[in-house]
Protein backbone atom coordinates (compact mmCIF):
# COMPACT_ATOMS: atom_id res chain seq x y z
CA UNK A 1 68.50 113.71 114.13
CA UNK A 2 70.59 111.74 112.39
CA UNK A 3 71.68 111.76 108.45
CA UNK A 4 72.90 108.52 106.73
CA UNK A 5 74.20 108.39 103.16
CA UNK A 6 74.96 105.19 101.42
CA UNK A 7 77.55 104.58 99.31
CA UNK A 8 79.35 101.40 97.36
CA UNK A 9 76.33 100.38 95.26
CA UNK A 10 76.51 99.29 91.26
CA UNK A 11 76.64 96.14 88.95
CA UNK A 12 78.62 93.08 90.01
CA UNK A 13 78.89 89.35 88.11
CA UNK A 14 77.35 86.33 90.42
CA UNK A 15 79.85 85.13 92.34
CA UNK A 16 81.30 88.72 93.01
CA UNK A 17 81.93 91.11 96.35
CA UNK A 18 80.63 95.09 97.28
CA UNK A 19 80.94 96.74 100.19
CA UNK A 20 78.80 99.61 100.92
CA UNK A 21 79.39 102.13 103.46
CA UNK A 22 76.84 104.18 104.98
CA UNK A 23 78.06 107.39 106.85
CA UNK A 24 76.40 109.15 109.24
CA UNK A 25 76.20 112.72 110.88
CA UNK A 26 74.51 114.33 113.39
CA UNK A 27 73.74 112.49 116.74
CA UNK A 28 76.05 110.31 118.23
CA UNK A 29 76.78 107.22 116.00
CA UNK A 30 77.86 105.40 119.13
CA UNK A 31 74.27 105.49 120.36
CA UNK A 32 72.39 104.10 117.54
CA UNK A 33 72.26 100.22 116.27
CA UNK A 34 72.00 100.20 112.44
CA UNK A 35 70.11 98.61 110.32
CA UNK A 36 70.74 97.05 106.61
CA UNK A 37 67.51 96.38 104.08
CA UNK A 38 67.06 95.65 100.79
CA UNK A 39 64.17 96.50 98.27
CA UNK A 40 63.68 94.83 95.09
CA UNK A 41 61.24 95.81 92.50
CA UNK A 42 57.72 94.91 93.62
CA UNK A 43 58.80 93.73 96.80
CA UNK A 44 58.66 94.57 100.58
CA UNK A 45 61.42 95.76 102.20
CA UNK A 46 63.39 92.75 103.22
CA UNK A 47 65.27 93.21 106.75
CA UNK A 48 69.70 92.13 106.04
CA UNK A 49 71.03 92.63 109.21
CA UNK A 50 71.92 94.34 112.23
CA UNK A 51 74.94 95.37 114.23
CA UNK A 52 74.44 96.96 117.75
CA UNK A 53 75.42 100.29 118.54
CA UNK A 54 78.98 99.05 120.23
CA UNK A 55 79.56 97.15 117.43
CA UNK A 56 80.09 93.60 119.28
CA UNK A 57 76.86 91.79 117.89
CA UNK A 58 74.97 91.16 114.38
CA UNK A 59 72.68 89.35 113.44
CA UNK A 60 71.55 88.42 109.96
CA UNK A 61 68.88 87.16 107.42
CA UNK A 62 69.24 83.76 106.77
CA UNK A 63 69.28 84.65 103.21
CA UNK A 64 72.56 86.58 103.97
CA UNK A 65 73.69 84.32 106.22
CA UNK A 66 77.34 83.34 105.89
CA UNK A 67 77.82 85.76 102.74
CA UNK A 68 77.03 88.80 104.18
CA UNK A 69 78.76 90.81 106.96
CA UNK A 70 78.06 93.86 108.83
CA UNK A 71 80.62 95.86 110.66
CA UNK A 72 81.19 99.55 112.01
CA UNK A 73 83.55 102.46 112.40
CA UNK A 74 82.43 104.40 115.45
CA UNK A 75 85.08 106.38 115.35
CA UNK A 76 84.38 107.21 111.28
CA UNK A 77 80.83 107.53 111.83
CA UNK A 78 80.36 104.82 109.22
CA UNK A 79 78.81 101.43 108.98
CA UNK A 80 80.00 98.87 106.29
CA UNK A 81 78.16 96.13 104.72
CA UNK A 82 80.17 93.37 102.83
CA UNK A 83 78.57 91.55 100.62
CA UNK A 84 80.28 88.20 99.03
CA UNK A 85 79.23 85.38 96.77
CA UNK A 86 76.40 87.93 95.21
CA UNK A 87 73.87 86.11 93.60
CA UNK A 88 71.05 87.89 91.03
CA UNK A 89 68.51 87.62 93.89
CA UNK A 90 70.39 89.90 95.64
CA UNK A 91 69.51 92.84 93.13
CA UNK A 92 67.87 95.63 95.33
CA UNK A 93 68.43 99.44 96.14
CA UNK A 94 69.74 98.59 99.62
CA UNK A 95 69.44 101.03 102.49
CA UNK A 96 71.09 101.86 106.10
CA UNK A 97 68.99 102.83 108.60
CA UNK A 98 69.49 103.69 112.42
CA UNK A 99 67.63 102.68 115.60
CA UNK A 100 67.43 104.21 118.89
CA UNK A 101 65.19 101.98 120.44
CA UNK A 102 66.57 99.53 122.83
CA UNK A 103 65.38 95.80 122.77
CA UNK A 104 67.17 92.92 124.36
CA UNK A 105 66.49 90.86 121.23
CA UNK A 106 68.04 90.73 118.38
CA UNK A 107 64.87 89.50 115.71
CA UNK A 108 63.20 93.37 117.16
CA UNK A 109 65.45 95.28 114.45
CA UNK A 110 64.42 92.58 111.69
CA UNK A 111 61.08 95.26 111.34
CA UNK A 112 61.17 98.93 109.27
CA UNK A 113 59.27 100.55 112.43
CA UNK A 114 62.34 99.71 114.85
CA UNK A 115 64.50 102.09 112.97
CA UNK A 116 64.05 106.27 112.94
CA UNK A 117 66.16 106.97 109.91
CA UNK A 118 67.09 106.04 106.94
CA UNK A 119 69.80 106.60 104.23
CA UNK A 120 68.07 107.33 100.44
CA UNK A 121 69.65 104.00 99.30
CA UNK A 122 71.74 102.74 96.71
CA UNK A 123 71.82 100.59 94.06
CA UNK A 124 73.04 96.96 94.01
CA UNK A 125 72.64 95.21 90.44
CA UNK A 126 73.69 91.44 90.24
CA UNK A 127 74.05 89.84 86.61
CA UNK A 128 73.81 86.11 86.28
């Protein structure tokens, strides 16, 4: 089992920066890649990105691409998601989620049924 809380969330101008943190308890962090998405109103949960469990490879939406950037704390039990040059689009209740599956590539984590649990979410509000 593992428990992930997000954290970080709220209202930002375009053009601003958040970082949310998602911590994590129970199994080992080390062993888990995690997972970023994003929900908007009406919408499918969109995949964000993806940092394996040793911390030494993401990969990203393009959305996110080049504004976005994942990173983790093994050691604090915590992954981090920066988030830079927010536009309104970017409005969602993102959420963390954790993987123990094992896949070679990276696009198998950019789907909700790699991942085995999942933070409640929090709140990211852009205003144009």
């Amino acid at each position: 089992q593992v428990q992930l809380v997000e954290s970080g969330g709220g209202l930002v101008q375009a053009g601003g920066s958040l970082r949310l943190s998602c911590a994590a308890s129970g199994r080992t962090f080390s062993s888990v890649h995690m997972g970023w998405f994003r929900q908007a109103p009406g919408k499918e949960r969109e995949f964000v990105g993806v940092i394996r469990r040793s911390g030494g490879s993401t990969y990203y939406a393009d959305s996110v691409k080049g504004r976005f950037t994942i990173s983790r704390d093994n050691a604090k039990n915590t992954v981090y998601l920066q988030m830079d040059s927010l536009e309104p689009e970017d409005t969602a209740v993102y959420y963390c989620a954790a993987a123990t599956y094992y896949c070679s590539g990276d696009r198998c984590y950019m789907g909700v049924h790699a991942y085995d649990y999942w933070g409640q979410g929090t709140q990211v509000t852009v205003s144009s």
